[in-house]
Protein backbone atom coordinates (compact mmCIF):
# COMPACT_ATOMS: atom_id res chain seq x y z
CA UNK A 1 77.85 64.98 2.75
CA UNK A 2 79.50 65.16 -0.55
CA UNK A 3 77.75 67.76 -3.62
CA UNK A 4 76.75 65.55 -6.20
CA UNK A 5 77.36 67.82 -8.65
CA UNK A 6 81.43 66.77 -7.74
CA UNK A 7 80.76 62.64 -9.31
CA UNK A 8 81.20 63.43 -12.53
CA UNK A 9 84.15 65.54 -11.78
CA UNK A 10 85.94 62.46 -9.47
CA UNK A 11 85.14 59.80 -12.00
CA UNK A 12 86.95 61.67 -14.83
CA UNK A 13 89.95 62.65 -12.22
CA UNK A 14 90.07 59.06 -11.14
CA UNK A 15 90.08 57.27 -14.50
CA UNK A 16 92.56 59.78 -15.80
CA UNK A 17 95.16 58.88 -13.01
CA UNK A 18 94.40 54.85 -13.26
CA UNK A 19 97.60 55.04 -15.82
CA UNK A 20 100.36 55.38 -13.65
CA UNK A 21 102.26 52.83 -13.19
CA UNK A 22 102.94 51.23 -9.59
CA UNK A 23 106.83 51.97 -9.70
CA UNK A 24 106.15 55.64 -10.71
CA UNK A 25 108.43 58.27 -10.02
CA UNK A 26 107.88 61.72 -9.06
CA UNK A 27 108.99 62.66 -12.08
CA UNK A 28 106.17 60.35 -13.48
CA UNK A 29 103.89 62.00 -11.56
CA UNK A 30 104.60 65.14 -12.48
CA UNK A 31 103.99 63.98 -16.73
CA UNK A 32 101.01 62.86 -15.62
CA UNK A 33 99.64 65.84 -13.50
CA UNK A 34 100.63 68.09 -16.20
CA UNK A 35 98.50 66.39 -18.86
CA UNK A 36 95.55 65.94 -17.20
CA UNK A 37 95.39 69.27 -16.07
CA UNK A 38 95.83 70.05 -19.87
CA UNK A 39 93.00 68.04 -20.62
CA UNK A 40 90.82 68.87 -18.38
CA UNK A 41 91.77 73.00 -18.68
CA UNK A 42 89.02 75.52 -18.78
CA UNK A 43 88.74 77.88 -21.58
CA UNK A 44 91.42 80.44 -21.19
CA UNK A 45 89.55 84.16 -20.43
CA UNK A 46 89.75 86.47 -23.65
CA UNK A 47 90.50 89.69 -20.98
CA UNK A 48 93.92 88.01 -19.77
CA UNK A 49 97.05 88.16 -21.45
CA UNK A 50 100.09 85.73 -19.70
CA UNK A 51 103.68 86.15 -19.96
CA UNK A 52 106.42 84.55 -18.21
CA UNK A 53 109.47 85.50 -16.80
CA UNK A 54 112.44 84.19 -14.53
CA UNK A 55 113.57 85.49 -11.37
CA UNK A 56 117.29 85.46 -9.84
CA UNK A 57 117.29 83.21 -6.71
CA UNK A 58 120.06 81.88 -4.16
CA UNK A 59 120.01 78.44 -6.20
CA UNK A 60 118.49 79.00 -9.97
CA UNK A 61 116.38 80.94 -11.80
CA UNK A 62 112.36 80.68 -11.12
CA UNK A 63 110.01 80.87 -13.72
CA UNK A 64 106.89 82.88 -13.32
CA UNK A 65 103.70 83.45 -14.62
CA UNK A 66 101.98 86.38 -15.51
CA UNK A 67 98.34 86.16 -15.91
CA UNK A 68 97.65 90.16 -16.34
CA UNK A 69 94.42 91.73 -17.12
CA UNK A 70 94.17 93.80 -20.39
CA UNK A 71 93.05 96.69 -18.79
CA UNK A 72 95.44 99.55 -18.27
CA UNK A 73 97.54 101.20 -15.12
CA UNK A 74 99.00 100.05 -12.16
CA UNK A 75 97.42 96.47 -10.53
CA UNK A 76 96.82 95.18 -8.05
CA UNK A 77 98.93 91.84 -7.96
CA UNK A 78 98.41 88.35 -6.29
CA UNK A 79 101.64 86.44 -6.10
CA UNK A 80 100.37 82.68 -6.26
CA UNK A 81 101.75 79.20 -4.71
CA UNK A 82 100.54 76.41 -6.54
CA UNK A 83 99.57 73.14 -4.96
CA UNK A 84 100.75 69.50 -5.63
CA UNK A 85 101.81 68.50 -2.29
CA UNK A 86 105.16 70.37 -2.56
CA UNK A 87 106.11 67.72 -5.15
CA UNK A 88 104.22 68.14 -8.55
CA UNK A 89 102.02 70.96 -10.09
CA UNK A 90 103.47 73.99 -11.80
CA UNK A 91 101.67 77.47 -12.76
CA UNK A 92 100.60 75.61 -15.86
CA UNK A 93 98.44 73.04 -14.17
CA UNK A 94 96.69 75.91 -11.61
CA UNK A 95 96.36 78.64 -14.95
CA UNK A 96 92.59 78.04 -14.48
CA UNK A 97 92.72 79.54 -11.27
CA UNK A 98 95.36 82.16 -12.22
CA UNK A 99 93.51 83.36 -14.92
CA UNK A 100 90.34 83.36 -13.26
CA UNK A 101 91.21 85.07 -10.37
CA UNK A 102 92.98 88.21 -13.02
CA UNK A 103 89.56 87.91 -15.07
CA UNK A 104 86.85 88.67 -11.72
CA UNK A 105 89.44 91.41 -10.63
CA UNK A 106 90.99 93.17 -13.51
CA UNK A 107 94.25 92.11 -11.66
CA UNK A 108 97.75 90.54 -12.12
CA UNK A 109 99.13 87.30 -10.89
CA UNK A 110 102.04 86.31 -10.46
CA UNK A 111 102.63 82.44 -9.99
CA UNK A 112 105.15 80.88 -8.98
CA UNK A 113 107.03 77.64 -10.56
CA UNK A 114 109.00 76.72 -7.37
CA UNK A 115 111.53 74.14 -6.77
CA UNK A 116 110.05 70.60 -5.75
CA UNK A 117 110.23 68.26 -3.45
CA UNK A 118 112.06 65.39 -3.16
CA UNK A 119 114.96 67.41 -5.12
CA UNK A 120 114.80 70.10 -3.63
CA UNK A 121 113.84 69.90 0.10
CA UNK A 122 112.49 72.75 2.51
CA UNK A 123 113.26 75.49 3.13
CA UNK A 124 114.56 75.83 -1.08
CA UNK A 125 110.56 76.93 -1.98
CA UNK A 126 110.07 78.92 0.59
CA UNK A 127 113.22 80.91 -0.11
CA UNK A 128 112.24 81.27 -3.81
CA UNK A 129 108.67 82.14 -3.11
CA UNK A 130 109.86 84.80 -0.84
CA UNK A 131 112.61 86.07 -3.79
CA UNK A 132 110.07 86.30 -5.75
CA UNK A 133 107.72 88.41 -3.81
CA UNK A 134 110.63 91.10 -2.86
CA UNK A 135 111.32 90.80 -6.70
CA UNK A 136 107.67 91.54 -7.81
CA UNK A 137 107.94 94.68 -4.96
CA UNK A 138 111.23 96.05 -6.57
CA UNK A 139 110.25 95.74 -10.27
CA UNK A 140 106.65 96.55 -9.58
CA UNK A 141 106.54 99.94 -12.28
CA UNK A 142 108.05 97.31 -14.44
CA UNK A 143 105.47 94.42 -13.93
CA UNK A 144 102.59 97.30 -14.14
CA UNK A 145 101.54 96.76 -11.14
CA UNK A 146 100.83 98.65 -7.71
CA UNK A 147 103.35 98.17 -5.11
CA UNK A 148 100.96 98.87 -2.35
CA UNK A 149 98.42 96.36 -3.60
CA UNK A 150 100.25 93.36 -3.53
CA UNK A 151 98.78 90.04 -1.86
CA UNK A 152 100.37 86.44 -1.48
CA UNK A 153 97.86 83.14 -1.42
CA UNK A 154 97.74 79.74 -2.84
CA UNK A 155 96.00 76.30 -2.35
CA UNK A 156 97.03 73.19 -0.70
CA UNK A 157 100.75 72.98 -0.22
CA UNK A 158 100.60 76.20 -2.12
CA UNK A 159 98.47 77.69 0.80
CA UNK A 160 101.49 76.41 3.58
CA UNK A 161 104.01 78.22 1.23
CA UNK A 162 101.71 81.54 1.14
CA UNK A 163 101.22 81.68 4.59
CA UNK A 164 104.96 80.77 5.70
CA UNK A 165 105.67 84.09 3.23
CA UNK A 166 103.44 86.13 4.72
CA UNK A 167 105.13 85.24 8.42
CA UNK A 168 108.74 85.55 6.74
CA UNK A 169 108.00 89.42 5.77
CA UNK A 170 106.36 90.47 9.26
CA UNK A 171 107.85 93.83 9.87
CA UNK A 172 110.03 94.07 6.44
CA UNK A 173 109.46 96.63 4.13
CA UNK A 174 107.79 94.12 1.71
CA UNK A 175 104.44 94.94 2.75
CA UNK A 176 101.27 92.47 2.38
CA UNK A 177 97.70 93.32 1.80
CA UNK A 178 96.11 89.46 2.45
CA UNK A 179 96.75 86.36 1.93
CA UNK A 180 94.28 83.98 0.54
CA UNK A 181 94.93 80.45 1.83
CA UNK A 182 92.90 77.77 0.13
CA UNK A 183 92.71 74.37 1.75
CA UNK A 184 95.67 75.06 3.54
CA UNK A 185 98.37 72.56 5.73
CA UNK A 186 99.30 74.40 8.42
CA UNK A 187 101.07 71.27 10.58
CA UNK A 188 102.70 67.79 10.38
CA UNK A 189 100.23 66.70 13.12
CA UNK A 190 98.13 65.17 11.47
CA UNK A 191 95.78 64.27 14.48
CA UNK A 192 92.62 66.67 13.43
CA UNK A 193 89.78 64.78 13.87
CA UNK A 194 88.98 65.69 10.32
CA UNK A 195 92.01 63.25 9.63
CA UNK A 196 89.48 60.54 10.58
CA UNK A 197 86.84 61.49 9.29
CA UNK A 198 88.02 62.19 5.59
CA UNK A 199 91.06 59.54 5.80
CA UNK A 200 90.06 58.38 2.44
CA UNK A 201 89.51 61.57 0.24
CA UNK A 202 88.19 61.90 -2.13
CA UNK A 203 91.61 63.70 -3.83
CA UNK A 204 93.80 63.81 -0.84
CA UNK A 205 94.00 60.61 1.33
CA UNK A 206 95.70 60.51 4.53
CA UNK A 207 97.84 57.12 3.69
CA UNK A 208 99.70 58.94 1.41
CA UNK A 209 100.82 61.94 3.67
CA UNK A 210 103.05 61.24 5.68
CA UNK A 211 105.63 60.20 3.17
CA UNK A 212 104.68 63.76 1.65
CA UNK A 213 105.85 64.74 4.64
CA UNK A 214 108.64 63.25 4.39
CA UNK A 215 110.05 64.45 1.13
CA UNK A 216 109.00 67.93 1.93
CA UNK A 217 111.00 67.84 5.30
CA UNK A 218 112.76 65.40 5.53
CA UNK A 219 114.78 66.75 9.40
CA UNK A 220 112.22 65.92 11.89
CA UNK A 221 113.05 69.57 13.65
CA UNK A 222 112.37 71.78 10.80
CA UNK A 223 108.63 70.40 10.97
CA UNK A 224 108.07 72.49 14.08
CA UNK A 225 109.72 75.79 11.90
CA UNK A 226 107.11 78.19 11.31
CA UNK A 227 108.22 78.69 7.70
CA UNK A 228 107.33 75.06 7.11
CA UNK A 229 104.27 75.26 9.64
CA UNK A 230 102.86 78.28 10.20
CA UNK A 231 100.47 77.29 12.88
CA UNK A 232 103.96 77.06 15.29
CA UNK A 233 104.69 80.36 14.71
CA UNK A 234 105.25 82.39 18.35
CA UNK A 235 103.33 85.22 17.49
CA UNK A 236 100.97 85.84 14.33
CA UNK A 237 100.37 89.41 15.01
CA UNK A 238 100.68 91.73 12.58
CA UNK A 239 99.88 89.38 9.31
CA UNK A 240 97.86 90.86 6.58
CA UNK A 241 93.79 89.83 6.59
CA UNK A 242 93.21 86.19 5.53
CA UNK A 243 90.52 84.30 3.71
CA UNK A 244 90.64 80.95 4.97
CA UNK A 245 88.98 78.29 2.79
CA UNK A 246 88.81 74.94 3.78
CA UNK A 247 85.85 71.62 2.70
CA UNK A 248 83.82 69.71 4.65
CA UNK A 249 85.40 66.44 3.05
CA UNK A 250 89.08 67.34 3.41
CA UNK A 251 91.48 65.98 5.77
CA UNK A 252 92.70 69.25 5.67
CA UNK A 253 89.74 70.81 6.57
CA UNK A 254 90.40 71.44 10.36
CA UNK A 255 93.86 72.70 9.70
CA UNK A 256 92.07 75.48 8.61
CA UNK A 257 89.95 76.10 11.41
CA UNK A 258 93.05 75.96 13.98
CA UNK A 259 94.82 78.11 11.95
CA UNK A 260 91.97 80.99 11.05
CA UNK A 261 91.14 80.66 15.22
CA UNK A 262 95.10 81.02 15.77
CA UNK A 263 94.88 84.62 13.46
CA UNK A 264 91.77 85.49 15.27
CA UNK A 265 93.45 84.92 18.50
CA UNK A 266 96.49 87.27 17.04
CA UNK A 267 94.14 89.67 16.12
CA UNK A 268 93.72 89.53 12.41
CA UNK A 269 91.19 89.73 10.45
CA UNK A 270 89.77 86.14 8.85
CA UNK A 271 87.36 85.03 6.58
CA UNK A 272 86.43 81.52 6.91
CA UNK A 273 84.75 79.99 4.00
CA UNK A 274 83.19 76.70 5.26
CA UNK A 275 83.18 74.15 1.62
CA UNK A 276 79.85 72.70 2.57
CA UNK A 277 80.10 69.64 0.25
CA UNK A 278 83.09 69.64 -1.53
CA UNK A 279 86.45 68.44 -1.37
CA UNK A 280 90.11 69.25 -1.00
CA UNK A 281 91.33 70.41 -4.69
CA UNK A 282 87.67 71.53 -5.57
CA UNK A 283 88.62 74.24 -7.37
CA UNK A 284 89.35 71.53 -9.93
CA UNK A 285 86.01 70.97 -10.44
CA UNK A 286 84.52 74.50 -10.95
CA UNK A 287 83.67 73.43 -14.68
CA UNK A 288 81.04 70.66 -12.66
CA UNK A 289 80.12 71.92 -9.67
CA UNK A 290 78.29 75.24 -9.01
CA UNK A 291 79.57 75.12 -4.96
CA UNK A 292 82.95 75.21 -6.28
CA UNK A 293 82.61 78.03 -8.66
CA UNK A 294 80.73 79.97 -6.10
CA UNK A 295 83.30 79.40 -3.38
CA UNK A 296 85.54 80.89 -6.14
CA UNK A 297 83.61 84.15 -6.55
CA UNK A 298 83.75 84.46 -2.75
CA UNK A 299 86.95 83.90 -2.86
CA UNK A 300 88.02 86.66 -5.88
CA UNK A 301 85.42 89.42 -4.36
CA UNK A 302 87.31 88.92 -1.23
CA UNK A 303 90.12 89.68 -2.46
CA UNK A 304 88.88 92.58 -4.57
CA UNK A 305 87.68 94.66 -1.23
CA UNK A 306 91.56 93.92 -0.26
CA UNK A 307 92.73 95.49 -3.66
CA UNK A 308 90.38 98.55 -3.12
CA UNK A 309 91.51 98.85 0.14
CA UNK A 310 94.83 99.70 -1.27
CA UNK A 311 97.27 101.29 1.12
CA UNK A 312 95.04 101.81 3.74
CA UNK A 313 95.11 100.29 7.28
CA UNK A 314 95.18 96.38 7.91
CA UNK A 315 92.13 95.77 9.88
């Protein structure tokens, strides 16, 4: 059953999109993601100052944002993923999350403007999302923040980049704390009975996903790579604690399950966070819809028992 409290919300979203055209480009889509996020933005919190800088990868230079609370000393530091289906979004359109999330913690984020599909195939994000967690690590006195406090999460496609990190640095010296995956992919399967259930959204519909698919990864073999689905890795022992959060309405929703029983069954620690009534991309709505905004807190206190947890042991 859909929250009602999420109409006014979809009508808005689905008027605002009604402009593009039938021929439009990614490109296109991108414009137009970018200015209805601006128009539909959030107040920006007063305690939260944002930056931006570029890291040094294989292929170009990344831009980053910093969304750092005022307060002094070392942070602890969330390096985010944005979603947009590995194809659109930026740190600009997700800043109400950002922000948030440095606001409820007296943290820093980090997130990250990664290289987009179709241009830019797989693996090309993950490799820049995983630069730019070793670079936040080795410039971490720099960036003000604490080196043994650092976390990796994201939503949507953002959430399948976070989670392929956070299986990348198993056993490096790059050291994770949690990863918070919000309405993640974890598989090209596609088969979910959630799938059914929620083919037609609202937000993400299940016509439309397969040629996602396709841009992301476009070599039929690297959709069984655990960097571009995590829920093939062999073995997920040893990744940091997760908070899983998925919605009832999502076709993504059991993709979650599988992969917070697939931690469980690794031995990690998982928080499951059910979305009773909402939808994939609810976070959108957290200006409409008081499920969404307390999923959020859940979310950010979550993570704030990580952060105090510091460099203690991963349980």
């Amino acid at each position: 059953m859909l929250d009602p409290e999420l109409k006014p919300f979809l009508e808005i979203w689905s008027q605002s999109w009604k402009v593009l055209p039938e021929n439009a480009s990614p490109v296109d889509r991108r414009l137009l993601f970018e200015h209805i996020a601006d128009q539909m933005r959030l107040p920006a919190p007063q305690d939260v100052s944002s930056e931006v800088r570029f890291v040094a990868t294989e292929k170009r230079n990344v831009l980053v944002r910093i969304d750092r609370h005022r307060s002094a000393g070392a942070q602890p530091c969330l390096i985010y993923m944005h979603g947009g289906g590995w194809a659109q979004g930026s740190p600009a359109t997700h800043a109400d999350i950002t922000m948030r999330i440095a606001a409820s913690n007296r943290q820093t984020v980090v997130s990250i403007d990664y290289a987009l599909a179709p241009e830019h195939p797989f693996p090309q994000a993950v490799h820049e999302c995983r630069d730019t967690v070793t670079w936040v690590h080795e410039n971490a006195d720099a960036l003000g923040v604490d080196a043994q406090r650092i976390a990796v999460g994201g939503d949507s496609a953002g959430a399948n980049l976070a989670a392929a990190i956070a299986i990348d640095l198993i056993g490096s010296p790059y050291r994770l704390i949690a990863q918070l995956l919000i309405y993640p992919p974890v598989d090209f399967a596609m088969d979910r009975p959630s799938y059914s259930e929620n083919a037609d959204g609202p937000l993400l519909k299940v016509a439309g996903m397969s040629a996602g698919h396709a841009a992301y990864c476009p070599n039929a073999e690297d959709r069984v790579n655990p960097l571009a689905a995590p829920l093939m890795a062999a073995s997920h022992k040893g990744l940091p604690p997760a908070f899983i959060a998925v919605a009832e309405n999502d076709p993504l929703r059991d993709d979650g399950h599988a992969y917070a029983d697939k931690l469980r069954a690794a031995g990690v620690a998982v928080e499951l966070d059910a979305g009773h009534g909402l939808i994939h991309g609810y976070l959108r709505a957290m200006a409409y819809c008081e499920a969404s905004r307390e999923s959020f807190r859940r979310m950010c206190q979550w993570l704030a028992g990580r952060n105090q947890a510091g460099s203690g042991p991963l349980t």
